[in-house]
Protein backbone atom coordinates (compact mmCIF):
# COMPACT_ATOMS: atom_id res chain seq x y z
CA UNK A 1 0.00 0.00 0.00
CA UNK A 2 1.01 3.35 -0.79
CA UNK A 3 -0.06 6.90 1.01
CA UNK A 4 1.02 10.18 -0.95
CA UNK A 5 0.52 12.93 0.40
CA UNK A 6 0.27 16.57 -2.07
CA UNK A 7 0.73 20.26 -0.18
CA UNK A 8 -1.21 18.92 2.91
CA UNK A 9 -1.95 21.41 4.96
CA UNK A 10 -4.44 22.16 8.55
CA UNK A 11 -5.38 25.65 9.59
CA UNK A 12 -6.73 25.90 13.23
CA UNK A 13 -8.94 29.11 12.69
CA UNK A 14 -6.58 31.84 11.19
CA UNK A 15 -3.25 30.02 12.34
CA UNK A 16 -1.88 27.07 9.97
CA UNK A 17 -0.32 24.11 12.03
CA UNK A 18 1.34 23.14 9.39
CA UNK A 19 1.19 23.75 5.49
CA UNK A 20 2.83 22.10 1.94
CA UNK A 21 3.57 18.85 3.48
CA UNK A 22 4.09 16.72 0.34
CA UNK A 23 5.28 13.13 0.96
CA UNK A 24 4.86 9.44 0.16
CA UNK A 25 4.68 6.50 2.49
CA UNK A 26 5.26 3.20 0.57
CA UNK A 27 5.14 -0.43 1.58
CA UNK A 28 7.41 -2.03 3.33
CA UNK A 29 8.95 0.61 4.91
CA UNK A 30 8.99 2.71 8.45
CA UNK A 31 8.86 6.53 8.47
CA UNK A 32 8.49 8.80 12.23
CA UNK A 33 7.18 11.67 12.24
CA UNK A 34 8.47 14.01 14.69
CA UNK A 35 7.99 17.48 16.26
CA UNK A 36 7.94 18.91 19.58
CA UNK A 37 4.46 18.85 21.83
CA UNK A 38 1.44 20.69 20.44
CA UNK A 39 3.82 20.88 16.52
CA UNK A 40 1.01 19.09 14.36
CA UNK A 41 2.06 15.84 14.99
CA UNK A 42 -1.15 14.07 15.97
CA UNK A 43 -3.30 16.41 13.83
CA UNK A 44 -0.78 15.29 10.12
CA UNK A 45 -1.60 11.15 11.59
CA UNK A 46 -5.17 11.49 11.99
CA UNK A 47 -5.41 13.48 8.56
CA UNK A 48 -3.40 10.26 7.03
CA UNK A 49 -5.71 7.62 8.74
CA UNK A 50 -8.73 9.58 6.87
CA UNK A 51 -9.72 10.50 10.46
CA UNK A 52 -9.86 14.54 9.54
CA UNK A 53 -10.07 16.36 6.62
CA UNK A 54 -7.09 18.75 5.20
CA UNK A 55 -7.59 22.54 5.15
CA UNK A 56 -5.48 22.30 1.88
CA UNK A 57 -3.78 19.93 -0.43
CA UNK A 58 -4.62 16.04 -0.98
CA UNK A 59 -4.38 12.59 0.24
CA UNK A 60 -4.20 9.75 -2.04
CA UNK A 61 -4.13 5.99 -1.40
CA UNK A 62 -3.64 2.78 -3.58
CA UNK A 63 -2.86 -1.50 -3.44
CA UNK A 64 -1.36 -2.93 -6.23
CA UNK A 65 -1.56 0.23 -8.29
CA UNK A 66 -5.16 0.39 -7.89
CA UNK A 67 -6.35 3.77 -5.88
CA UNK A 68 -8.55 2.81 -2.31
CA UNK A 69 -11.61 5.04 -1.62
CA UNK A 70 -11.29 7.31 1.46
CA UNK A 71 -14.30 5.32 2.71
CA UNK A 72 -12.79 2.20 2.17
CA UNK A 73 -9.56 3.28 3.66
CA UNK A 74 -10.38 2.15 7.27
CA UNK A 75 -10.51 -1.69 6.57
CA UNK A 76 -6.26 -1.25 5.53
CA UNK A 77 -5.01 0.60 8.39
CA UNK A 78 -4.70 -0.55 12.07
CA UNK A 79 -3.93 2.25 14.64
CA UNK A 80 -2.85 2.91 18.37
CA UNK A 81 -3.08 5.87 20.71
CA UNK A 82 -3.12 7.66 23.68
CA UNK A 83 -6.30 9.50 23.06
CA UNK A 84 -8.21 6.59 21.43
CA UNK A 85 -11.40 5.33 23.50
CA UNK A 86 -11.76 1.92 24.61
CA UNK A 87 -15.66 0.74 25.28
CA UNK A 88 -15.10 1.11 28.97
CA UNK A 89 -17.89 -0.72 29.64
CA UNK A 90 -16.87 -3.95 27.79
CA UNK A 91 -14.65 -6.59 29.17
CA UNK A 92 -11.26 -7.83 27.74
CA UNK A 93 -12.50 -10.43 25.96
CA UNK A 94 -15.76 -8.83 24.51
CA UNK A 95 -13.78 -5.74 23.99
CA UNK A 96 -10.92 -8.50 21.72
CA UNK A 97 -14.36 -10.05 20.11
CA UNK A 98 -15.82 -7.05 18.59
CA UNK A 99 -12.76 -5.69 17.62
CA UNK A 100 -12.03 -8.90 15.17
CA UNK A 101 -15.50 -8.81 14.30
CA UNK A 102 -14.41 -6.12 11.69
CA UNK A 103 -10.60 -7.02 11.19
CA UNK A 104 -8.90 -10.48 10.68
CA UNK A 105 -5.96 -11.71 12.95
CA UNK A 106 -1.98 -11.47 11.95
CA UNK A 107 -0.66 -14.35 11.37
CA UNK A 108 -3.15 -17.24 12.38
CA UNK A 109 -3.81 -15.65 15.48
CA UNK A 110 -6.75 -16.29 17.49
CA UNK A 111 -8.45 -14.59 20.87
CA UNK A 112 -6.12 -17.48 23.25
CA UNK A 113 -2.51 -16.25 21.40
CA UNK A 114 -3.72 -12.99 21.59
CA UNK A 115 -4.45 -13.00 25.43
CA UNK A 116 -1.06 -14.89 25.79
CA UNK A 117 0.62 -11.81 24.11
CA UNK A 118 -1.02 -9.26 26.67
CA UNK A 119 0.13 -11.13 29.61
CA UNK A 120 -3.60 -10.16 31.05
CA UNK A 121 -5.36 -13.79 30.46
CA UNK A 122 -6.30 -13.25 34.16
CA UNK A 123 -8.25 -9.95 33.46
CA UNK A 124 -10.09 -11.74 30.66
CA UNK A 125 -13.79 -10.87 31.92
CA UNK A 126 -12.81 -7.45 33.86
CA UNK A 127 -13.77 -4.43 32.41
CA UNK A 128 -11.95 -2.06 30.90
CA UNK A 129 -12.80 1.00 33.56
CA UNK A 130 -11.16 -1.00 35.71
CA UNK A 131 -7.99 -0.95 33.98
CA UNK A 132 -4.77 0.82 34.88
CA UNK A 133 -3.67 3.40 31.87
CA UNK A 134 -0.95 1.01 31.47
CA UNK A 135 -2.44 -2.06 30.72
CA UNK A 136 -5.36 0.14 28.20
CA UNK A 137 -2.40 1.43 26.10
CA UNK A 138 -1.33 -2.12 25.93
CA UNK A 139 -4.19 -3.43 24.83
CA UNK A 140 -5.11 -0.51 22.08
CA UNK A 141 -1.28 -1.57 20.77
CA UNK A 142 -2.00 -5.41 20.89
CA UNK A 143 -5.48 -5.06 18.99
CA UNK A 144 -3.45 -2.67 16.58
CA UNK A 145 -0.18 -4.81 16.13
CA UNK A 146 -2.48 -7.81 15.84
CA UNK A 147 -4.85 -6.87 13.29
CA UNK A 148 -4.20 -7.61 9.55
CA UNK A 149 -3.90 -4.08 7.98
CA UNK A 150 -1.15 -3.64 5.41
CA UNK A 151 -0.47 -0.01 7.42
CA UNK A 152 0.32 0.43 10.92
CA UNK A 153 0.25 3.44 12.70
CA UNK A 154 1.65 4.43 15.70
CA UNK A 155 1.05 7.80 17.85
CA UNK A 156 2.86 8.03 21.23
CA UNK A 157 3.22 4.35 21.59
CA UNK A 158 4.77 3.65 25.05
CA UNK A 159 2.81 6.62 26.91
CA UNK A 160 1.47 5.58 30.09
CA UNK A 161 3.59 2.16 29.84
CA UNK A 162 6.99 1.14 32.34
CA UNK A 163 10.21 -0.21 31.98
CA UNK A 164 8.59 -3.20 30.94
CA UNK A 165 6.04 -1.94 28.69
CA UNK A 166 8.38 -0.25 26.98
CA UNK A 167 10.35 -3.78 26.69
CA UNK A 168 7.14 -5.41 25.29
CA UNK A 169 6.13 -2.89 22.92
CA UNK A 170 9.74 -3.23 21.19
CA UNK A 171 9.25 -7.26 20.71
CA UNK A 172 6.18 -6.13 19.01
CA UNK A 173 7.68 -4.31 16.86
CA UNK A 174 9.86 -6.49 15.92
CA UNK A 175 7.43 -9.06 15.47
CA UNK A 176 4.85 -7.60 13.79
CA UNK A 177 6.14 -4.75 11.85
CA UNK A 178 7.24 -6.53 9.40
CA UNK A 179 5.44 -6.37 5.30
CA UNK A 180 3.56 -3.69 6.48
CA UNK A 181 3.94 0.17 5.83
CA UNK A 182 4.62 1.89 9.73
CA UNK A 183 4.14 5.26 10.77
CA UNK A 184 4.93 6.59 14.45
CA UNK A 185 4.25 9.79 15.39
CA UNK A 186 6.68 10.92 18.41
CA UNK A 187 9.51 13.02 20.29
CA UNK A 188 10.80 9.36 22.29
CA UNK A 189 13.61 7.90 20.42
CA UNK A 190 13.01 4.76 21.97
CA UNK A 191 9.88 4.67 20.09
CA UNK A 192 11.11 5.41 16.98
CA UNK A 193 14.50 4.31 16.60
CA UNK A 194 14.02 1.21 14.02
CA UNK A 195 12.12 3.51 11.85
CA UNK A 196 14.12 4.36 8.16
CA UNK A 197 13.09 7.92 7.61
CA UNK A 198 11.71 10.88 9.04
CA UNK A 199 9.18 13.43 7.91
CA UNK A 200 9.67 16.42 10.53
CA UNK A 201 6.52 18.93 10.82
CA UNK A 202 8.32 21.70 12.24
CA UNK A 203 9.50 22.15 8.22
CA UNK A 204 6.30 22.78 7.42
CA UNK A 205 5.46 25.78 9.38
């Protein structure tokens, strides 16, 4: 899969946040995208994941040579971040079952491996309000690692997780990251460091 990107830009009423980003993300390969706090960062990934609209400029996908629909764009990309809601209400396991109700697991994966992989088999029928902030980022990064999307992205990965979360999150990438186009927005090396190129926003002030 490839995502080009032509003079993207997103104004925030009068102000632009950024402006003439043009740039192409192509299979196969891992890009960050960096900036300090509060620089666009967030704002450019949602705008690639079809999530906002651009205030100027064009987003393009295609497979194979063959363009995607922005409303068929959803069903190729898998995504994980600090901001995204959980269904608080669910448990673990109803929370894994609707998930894969609309995407298909990596791999020949199936809801036991997947549990296994958390390391939370014990808070299988707990809900999710009950959860730490730890273990939710872990589990929006499992059901995005786990999912299989051709794209992967990636914003503030490891916030909220230890030492050993940190740990984890790197065997997933190494695991899972592979065939697959990955973009990770963030201002942590750590989370970043295995990625090939960079696309920095504050250029594009």
């Amino acid at each position: 899969m490839q995502i080009v990107l032509e003079k993207i830009g997103r104004r925030f009423n009068r102000d632009w946040i950024f402006k003439e980003i043009s740039f192409t993300f192509k299979m196969n390969e891992s890009y960050a995208i960096l900036g300090a706090n509060g620089s666009g960062k967030s704002t450019l990934l949602q705008i690639i994941a079809g999530n906002l609209t651009s205030s100027a400029g064009t987003v393009s996908y295609s497979e194979n040579d063959r363009a995607i629909h922005i409303e068929n764009v959803y069903s190729h990309l898998s995504m994980a971040a600090p901001y995204m809601e959980l269904i608080e209400e669910f448990t673990l396991q109803e929370i894994i079952d609707f998930h894969f109700s609309f995407k298909s697991y990596r791999d020949g994966m199936d809801s036991k491996d997947f549990l296994a992989l958390l390391a939370l088999d014990k808070a299988q029928h707990k809900a999710l309000k009950y959860f730490s902030s730890g273990m939710k980022q872990r589990v929006k990064l499992a059901l995005a690692f786990c999912s299989q999307t051709p794209v992967l992205l990636l914003d503030e990965p490891t916030a909220n997780l230890d030492n050993q979360g940190i740990h984890w999150y790197l065997s997933l990438i190494e695991k899972f990251s592979l065939n697959r186009l990955v973009i990770v927005c963030s201002n942590q090396e750590h989370e970043y460091k295995f990625c090939k190129q960079t696309l920095n926003v504050a250029d594009y002030k």
